[in-house]
Protein backbone atom coordinates (compact mmCIF):
# COMPACT_ATOMS: atom_id res chain seq x y z
CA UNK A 1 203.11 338.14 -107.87
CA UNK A 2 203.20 341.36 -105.82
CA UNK A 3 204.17 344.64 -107.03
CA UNK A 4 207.41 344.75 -104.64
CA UNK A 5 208.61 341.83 -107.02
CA UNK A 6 208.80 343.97 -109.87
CA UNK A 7 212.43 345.64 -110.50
CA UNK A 8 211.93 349.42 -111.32
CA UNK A 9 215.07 349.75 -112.89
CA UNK A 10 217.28 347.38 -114.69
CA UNK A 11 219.05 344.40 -113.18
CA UNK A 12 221.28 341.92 -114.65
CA UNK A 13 219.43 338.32 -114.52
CA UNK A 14 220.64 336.00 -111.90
CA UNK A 15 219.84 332.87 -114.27
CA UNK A 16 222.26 334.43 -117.14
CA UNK A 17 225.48 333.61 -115.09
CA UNK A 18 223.72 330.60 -113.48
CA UNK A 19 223.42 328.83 -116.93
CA UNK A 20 227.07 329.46 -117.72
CA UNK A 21 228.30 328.62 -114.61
CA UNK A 22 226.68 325.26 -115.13
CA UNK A 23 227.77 324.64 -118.27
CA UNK A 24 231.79 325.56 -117.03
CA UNK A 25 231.66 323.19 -114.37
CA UNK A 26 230.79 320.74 -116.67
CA UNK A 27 234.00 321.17 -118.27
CA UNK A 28 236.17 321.99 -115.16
CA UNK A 29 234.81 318.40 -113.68
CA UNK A 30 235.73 317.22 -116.75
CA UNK A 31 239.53 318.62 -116.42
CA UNK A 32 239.07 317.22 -113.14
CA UNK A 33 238.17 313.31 -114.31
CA UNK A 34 241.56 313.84 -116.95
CA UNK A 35 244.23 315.16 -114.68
CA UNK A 36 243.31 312.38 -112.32
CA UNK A 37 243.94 310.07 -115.58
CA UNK A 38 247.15 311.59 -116.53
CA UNK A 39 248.62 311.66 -112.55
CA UNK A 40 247.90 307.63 -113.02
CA UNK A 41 250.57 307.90 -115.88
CA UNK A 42 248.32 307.41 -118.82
CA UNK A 43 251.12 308.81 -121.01
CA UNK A 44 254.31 307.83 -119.20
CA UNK A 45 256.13 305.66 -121.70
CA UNK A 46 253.55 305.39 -124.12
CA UNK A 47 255.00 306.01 -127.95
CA UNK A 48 253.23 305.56 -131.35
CA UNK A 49 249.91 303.90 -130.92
CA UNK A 50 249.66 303.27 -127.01
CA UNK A 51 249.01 307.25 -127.34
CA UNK A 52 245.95 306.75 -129.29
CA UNK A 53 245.65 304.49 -126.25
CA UNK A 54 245.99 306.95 -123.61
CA UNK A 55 243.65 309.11 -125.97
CA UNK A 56 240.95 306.92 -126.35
CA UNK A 57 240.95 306.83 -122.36
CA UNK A 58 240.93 310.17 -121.99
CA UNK A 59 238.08 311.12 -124.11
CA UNK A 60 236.20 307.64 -122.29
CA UNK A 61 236.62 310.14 -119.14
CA UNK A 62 235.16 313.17 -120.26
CA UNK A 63 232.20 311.33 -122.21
CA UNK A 64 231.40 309.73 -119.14
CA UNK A 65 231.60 313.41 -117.56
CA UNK A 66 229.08 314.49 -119.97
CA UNK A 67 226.83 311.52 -119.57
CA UNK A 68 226.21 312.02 -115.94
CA UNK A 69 225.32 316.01 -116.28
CA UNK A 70 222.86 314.56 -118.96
CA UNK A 71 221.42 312.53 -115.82
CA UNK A 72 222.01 315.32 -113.91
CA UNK A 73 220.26 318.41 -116.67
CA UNK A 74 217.64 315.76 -116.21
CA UNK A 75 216.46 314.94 -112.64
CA UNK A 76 214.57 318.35 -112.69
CA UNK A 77 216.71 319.48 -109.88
CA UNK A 78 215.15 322.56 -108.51
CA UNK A 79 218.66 323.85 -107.65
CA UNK A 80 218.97 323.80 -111.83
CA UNK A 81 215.28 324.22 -112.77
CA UNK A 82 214.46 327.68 -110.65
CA UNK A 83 217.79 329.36 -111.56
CA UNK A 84 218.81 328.27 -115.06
CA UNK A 85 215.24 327.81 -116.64
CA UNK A 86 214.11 324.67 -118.66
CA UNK A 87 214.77 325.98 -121.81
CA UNK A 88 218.53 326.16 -121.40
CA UNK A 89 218.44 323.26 -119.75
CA UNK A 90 217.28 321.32 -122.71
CA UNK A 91 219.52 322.72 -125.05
CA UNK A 92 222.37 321.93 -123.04
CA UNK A 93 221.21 318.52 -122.42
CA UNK A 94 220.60 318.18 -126.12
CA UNK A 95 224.18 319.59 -127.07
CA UNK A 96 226.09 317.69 -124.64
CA UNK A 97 223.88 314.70 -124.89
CA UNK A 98 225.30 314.54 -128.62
CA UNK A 99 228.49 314.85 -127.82
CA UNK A 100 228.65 312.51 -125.04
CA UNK A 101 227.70 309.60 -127.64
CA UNK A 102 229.84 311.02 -130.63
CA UNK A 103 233.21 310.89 -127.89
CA UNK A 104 231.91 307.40 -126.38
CA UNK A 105 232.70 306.11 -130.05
CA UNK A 106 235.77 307.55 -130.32
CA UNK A 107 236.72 305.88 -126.51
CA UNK A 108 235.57 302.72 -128.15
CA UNK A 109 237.53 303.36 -131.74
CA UNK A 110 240.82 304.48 -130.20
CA UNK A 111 240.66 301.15 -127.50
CA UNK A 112 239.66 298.75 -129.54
CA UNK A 113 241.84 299.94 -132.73
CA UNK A 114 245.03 299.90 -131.10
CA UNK A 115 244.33 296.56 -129.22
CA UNK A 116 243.68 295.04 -132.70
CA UNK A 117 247.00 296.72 -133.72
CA UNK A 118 249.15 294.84 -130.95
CA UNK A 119 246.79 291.54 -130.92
CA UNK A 120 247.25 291.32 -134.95
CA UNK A 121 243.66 290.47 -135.34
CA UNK A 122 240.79 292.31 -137.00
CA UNK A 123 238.46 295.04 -135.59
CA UNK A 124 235.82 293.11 -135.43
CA UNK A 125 237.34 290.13 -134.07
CA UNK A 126 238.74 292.32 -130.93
CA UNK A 127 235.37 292.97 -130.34
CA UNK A 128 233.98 290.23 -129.79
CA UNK A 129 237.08 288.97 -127.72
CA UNK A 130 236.68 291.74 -125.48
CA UNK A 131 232.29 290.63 -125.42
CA UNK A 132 233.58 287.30 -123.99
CA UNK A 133 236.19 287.98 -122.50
CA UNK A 134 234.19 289.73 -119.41
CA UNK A 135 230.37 290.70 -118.36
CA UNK A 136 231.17 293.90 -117.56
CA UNK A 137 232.87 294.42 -121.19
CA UNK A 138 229.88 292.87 -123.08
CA UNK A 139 227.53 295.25 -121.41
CA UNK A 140 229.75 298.11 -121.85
CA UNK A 141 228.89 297.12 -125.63
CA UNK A 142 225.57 296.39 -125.00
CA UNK A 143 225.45 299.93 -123.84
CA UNK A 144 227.04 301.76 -126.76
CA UNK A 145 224.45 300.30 -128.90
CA UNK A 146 221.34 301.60 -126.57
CA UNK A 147 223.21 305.11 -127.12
CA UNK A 148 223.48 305.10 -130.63
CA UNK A 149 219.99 304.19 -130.78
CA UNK A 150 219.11 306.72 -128.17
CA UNK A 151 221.58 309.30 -130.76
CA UNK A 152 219.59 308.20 -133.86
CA UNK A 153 216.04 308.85 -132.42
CA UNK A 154 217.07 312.42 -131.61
CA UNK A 155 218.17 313.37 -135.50
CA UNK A 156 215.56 316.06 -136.26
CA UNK A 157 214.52 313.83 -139.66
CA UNK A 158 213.85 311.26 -137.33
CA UNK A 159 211.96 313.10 -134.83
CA UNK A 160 209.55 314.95 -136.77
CA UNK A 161 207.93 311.55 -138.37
CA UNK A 162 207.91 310.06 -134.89
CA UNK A 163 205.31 310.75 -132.14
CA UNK A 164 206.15 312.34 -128.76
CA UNK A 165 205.37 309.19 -126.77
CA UNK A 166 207.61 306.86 -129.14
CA UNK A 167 210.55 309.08 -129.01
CA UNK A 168 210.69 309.39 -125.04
CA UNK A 169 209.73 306.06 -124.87
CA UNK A 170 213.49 305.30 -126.74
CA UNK A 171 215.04 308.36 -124.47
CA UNK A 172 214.42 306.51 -121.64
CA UNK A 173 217.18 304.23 -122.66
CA UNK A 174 219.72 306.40 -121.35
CA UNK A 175 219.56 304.95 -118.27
CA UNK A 176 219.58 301.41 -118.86
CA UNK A 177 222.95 302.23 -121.33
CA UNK A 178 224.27 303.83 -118.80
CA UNK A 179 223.91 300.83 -115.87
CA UNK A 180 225.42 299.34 -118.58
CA UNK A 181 228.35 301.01 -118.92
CA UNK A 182 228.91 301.93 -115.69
CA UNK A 183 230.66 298.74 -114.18
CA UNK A 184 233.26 298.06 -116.93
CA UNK A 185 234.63 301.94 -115.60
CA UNK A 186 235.40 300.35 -111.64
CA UNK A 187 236.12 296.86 -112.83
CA UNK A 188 238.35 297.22 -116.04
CA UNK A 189 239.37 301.23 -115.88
CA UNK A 190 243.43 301.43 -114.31
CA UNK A 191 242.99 304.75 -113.39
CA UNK A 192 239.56 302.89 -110.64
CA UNK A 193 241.21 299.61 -110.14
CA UNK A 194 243.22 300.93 -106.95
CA UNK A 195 240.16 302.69 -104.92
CA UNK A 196 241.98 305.73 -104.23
CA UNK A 197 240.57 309.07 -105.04
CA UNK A 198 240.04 308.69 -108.27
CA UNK A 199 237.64 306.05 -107.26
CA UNK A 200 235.94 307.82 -104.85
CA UNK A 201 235.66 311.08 -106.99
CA UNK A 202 233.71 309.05 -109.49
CA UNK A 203 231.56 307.82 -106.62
CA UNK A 204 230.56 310.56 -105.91
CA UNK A 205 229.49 312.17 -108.87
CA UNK A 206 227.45 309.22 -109.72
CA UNK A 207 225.97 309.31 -106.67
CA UNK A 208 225.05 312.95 -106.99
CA UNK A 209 223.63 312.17 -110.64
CA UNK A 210 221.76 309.48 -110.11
CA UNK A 211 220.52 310.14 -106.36
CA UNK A 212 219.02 313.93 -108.00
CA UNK A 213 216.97 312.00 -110.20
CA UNK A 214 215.67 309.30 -107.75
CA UNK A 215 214.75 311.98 -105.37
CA UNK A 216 213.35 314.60 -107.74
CA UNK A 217 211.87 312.25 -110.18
CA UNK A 218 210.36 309.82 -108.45
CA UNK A 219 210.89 310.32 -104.47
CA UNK A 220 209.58 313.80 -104.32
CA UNK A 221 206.92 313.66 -107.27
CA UNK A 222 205.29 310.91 -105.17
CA UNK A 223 205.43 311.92 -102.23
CA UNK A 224 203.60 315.77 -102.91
CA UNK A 225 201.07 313.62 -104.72
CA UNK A 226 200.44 311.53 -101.65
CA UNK A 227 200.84 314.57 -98.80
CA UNK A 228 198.89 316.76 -100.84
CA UNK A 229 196.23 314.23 -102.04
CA UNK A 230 196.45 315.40 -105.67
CA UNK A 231 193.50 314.99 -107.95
CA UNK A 232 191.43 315.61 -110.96
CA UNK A 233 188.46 318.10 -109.51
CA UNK A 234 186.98 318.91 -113.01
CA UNK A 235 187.41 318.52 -116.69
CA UNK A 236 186.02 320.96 -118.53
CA UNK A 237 185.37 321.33 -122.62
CA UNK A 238 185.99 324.50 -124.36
CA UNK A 239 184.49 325.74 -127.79
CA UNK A 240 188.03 325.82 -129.54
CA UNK A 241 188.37 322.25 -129.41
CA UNK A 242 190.91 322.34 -126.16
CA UNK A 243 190.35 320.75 -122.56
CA UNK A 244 190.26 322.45 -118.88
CA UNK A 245 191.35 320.30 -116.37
CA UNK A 246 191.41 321.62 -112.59
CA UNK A 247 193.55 319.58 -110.33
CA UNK A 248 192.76 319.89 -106.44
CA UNK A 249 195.02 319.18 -103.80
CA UNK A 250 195.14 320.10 -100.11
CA UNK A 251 197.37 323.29 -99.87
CA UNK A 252 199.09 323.61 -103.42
CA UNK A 253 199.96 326.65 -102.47
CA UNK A 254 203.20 325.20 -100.64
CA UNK A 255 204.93 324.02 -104.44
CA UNK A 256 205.45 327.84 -104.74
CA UNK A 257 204.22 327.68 -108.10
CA UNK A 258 204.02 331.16 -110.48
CA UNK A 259 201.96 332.26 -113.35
CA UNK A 260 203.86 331.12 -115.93
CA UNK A 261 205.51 327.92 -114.57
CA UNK A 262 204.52 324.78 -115.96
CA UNK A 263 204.20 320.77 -114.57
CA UNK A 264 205.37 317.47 -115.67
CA UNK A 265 201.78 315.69 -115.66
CA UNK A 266 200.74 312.16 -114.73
CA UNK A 267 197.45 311.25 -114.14
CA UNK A 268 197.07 307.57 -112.64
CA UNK A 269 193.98 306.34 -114.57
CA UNK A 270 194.54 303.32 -117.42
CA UNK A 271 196.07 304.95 -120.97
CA UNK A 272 197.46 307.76 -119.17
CA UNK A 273 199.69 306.47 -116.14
CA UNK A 274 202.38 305.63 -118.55
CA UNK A 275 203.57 308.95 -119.52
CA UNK A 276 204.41 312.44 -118.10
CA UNK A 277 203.68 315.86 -120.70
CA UNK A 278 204.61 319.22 -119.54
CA UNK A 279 201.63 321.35 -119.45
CA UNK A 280 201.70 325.30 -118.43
CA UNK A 281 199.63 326.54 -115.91
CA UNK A 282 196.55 328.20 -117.92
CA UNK A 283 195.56 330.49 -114.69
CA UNK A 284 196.96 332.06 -111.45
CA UNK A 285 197.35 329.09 -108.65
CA UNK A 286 195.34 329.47 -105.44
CA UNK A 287 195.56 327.88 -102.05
CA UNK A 288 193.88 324.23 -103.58
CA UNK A 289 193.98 324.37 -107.47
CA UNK A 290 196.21 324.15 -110.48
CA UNK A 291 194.76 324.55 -113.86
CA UNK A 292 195.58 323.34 -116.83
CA UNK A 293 194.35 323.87 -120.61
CA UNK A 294 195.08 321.32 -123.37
CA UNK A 295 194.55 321.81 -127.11
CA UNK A 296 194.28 318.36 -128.91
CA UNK A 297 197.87 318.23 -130.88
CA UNK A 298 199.22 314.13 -129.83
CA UNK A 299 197.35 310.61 -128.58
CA UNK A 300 198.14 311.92 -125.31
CA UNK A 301 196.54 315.52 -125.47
CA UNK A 302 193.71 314.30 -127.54
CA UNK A 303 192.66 311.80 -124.75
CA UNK A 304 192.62 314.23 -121.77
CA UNK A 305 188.96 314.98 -122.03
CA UNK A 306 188.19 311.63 -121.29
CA UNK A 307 189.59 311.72 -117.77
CA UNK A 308 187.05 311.50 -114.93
CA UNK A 309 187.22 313.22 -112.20
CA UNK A 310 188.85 312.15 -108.99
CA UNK A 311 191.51 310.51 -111.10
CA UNK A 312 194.43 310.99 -109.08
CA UNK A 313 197.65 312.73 -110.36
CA UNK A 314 200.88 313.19 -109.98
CA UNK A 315 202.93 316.26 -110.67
CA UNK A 316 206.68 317.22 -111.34
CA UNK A 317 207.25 320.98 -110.64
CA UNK A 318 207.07 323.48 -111.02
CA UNK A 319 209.51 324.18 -113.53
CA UNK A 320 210.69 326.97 -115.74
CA UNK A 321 211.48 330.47 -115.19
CA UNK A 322 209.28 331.97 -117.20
CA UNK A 323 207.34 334.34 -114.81
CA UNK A 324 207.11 337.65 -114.62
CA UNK A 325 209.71 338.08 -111.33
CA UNK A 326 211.96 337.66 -114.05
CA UNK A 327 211.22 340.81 -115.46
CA UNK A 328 214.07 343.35 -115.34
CA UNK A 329 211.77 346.84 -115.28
CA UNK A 330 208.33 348.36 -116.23
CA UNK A 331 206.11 347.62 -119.20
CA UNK A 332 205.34 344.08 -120.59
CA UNK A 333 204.76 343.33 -123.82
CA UNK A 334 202.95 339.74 -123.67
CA UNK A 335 202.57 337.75 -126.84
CA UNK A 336 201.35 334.46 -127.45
CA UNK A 337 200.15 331.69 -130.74
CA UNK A 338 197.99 328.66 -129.90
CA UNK A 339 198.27 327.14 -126.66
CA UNK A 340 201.40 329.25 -125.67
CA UNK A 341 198.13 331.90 -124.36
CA UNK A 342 197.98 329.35 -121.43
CA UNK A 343 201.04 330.71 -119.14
CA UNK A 344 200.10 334.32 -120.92
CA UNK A 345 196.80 334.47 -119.67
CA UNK A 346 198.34 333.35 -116.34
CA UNK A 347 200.82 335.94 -116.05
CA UNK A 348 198.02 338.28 -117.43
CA UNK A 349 195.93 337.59 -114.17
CA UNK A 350 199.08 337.81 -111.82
CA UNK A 351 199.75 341.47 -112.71
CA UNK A 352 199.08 343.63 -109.84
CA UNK A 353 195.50 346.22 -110.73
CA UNK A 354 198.05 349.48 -110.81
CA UNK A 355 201.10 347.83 -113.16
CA UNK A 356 202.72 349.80 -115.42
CA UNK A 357 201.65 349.67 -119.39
CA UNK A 358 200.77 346.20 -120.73
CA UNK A 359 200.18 344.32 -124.16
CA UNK A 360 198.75 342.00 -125.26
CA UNK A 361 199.04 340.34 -128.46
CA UNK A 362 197.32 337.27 -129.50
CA UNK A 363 198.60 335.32 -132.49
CA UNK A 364 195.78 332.84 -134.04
CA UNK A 365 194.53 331.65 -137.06
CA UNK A 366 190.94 332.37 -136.19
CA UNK A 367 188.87 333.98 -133.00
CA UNK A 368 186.69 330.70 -132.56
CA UNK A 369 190.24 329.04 -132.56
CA UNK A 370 191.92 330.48 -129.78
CA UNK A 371 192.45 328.80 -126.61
CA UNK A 372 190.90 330.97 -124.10
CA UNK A 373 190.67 334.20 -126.00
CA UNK A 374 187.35 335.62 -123.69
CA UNK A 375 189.09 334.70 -120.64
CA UNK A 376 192.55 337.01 -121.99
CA UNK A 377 189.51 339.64 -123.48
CA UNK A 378 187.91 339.83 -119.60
CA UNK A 379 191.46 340.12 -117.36
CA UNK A 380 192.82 342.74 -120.26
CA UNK A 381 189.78 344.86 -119.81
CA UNK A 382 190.04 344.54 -115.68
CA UNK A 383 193.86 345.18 -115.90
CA UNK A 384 193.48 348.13 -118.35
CA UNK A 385 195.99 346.16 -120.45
CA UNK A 386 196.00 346.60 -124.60
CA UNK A 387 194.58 343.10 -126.18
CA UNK A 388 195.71 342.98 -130.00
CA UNK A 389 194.49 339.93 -131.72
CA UNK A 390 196.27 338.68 -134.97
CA UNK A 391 194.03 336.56 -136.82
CA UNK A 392 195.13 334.70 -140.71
CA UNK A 393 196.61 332.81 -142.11
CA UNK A 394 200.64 332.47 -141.99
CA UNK A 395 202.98 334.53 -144.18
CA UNK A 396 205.97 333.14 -145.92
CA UNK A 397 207.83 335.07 -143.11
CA UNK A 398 207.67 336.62 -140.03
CA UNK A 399 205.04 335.75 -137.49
CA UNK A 400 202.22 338.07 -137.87
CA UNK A 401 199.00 336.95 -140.57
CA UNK A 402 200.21 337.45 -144.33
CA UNK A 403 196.86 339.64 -144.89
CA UNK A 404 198.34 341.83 -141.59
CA UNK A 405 201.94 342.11 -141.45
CA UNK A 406 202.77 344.34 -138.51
CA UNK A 407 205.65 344.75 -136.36
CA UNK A 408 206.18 344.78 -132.70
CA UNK A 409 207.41 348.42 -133.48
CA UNK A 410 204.46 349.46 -134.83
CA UNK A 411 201.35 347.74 -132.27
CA UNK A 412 203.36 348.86 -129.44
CA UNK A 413 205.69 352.42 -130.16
CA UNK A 414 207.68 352.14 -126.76
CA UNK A 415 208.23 348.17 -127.12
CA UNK A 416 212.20 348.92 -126.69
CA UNK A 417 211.68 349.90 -122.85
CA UNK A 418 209.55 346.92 -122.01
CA UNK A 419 209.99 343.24 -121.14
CA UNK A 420 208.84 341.32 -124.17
CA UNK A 421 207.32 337.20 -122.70
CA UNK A 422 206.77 335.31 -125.92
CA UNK A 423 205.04 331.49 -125.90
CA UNK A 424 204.65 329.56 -129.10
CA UNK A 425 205.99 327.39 -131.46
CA UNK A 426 209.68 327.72 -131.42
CA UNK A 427 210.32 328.75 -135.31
CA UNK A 428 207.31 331.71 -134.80
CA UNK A 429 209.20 332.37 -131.05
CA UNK A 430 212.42 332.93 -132.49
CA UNK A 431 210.82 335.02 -135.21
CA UNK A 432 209.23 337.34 -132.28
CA UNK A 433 212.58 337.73 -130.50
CA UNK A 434 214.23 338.60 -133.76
CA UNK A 435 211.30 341.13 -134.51
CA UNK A 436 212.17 342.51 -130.75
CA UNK A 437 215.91 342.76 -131.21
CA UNK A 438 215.08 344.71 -134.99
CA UNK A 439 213.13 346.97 -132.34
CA UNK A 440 215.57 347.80 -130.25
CA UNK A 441 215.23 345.29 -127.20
CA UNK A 442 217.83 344.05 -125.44
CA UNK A 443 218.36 340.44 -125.55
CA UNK A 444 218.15 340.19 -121.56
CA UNK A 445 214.56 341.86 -121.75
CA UNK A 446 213.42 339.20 -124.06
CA UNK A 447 212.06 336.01 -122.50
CA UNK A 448 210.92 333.17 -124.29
CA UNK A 449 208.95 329.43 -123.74
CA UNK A 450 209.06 327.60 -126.42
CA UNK A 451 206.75 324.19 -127.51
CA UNK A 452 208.47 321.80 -128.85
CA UNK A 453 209.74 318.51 -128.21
């Protein structure tokens, strides 16, 4: 990052009305996919329970709407990624994700319900007449199970007493319930059946969907891996217990990658190939290397020191937009717990030699524990920037050591006209930003990465 990329006076953030503009055409494609519905005369006629009908078609329509931006929130577009940022992203994925499955059972309730009403047969028994009545119906079924699953695996109770790879592993499943799904819309849906442009509007959009993911997911991963010749160069293991890992590739440079940003990681080598974990960049990229640092917290993370070297990999990124162009003036407050002092000591190094004030704060249990802490200690000192480290135990609140409970306020005076960047755990994040807003700084100034899955 050069100094001309810094802002020396305020500026509203592009990615603010870029996340809400996302999440309104969501719902304008949505009003989109039910007028075309209602102009096939959905309603004309219908009286007492054919409305629950019409109903249960409607809200088919926008849960398929919000199934294919969950493809879409998904596919690590860069047209998303870069101007929205990952963390919104995810939450919208995970809120309409949710929703999508909660509206597909109402589709399925409403349908079936008032087909058993004129049929004179039981729920259950319309059920399975519509499973054998046609392929595309049975996997439509098929599907609504995979989703349930899929809805189950995400309920926080659930996800805390699974592991990361398990829980993905289940995720995945979105796609195959959605194949599923997808055919009984064309082949069964009236408002399809005719071709017309109804037909072709939701043609298009699952083209779009799914075509984002194939390309950014797989097409383009693999082929920067293979142009770029992407590799392990060195693993290297630290005193704190974490792993180094410096990947080499033939002019990295070109991914446009920033201090702060972080990859989707793959590394082709048996055990490993399987599964892709988002790791920040731990230093400033140069024309042939990435680095990476990894603290031991999963199966995954706790098996990256064994990887050899020339071990190819393949990377998805980078992604995020938490950098420091997205800074709206002068002054940075930098604070960071555990691994989160991996894109921190990036950014660190990025700063131009004659920025304007910086801080540094370092939240760890112990020295010996934290991930890089000499490395931060060295570029601080070069940089002229104020290091703070915050070792002790937790508190019963707030997110500085119970034996030192200071405030942003009070380590850094002027906090309120800086750009606070926080990485760490997401309940000690949000207690930062909180801390930050008690100080006076605006919400826009406050920038946050979060890990958590």
């Amino acid at each position: 990052m050069t100094s001309s990329a810094v802002a020396t006076r305020e500026r509203t953030p592009r990615h603010e009305w870029w996340a809400d503009g996302l999440e309104a055409a969501v719902y304008l494609v949505s009003a989109v996919g039910v007028a075309f519905v209602l102009s096939g005369g959905a309603f004309t006629g219908a009286s007492g329970l054919d409305w629950f009908y019409a109903l249960g078609r409607v809200v088919g329509v926008i849960a398929t709407v919000f199934l294919l931006a969950q493809v879409l929130l998904v596919s690590r577009a860069p047209y998303i990624e870069r101007s929205v940022g990952h963390d919104r992203t995810v939450a919208l994925h995970t809120r309409l994700g949710k929703w999508a499955i909660i509206l597909m059972v109402v589709h399925v309730f409403f349908v079936v319900g008032v087909t058993t009403n004129h049929d004179g047969t039981t729920f259950v028994a319309t059920l399975g007449m519509f499973f054998t009545q046609a392929w595309y119906l049975a996997a439509a079924q098929l599907g609504l199970l995979v989703f349930l699953a899929v809805l189950a695996s995400s309920l926080v109770i659930v996800r805390r007493r699974w592991r990361y790879e398990s829980w993905h592993t289940v995720h995945l499943l979105v796609y195959v319930g959605t194949a599923f799904a997808v055919p009984h819309q064309f082949l069964f849906g009236g408002t399809f059946s005719p071709k017309g442009a109804a037909w072709w509007f939701w043609l298009v959009l699952y083209v779009f969907a799914f075509g984002s993911l194939l390309v950014f997911r797989v097409a383009r991963p693999l082929w920067v891996a293979a142009r770029l010749g992407l590799h392990v160069a060195s693993v290297e293991a630290l005193p704190d217990g974490s792993t180094s890992i410096v990947v080499r590739g033939k002019g990295v440079q070109s991914l446009g990658a920033r201090a702060g940003q972080f990859f989707l990681w793959r590394f082709v080598a048996p055990g490993f190939w399987r599964e892709a974990h988002p790791f920040s960049l731990s230093r400033t990229p140069d024309a042939d290397t990435l680095r990476i640092t990894v603290k031991p917290s999963g199966d995954f993370s706790s098996r990256v020191a064994l990887l050899k070297p020339g071990t190819r990999v393949i990377a998805e990124g980078p992604l995020g937009v938490f950098h420091g162009e997205r800074r709206l003036g002068r002054g940075l407050v930098l604070v960071a717990a555990g691994i989160g002092i991996t894109p921190i000591r990036a950014m660190l190094e990025a700063l131009p030699q004659d920025d304007a004030p910086v801080d540094v704060i370092v939240r760890c249990s112990s020295e010996p524990d934290a991930p890089l802490l000499d490395e931060v200690r060295a570029i601080a000192s070069e940089r002229g920037a104020r290091l703070h480290v915050l070792a002790g135990a937790r508190g019963e609140s707030g997110w500085a050591p119970a034996a030192t409970p200071v405030t942003l306020a009070q380590l850094v005076p002027d906090v309120s006209r800086r750009d606070v960047f926080i990485c760490g755990p997401r309940l000690w994040a949000l207690a930062v930003a909180a801390d930050a807003a008690e100080a006076g700084v605006p919400q826009r100034r406050v920038h946050r990465e979060e890990f958590a899955w």
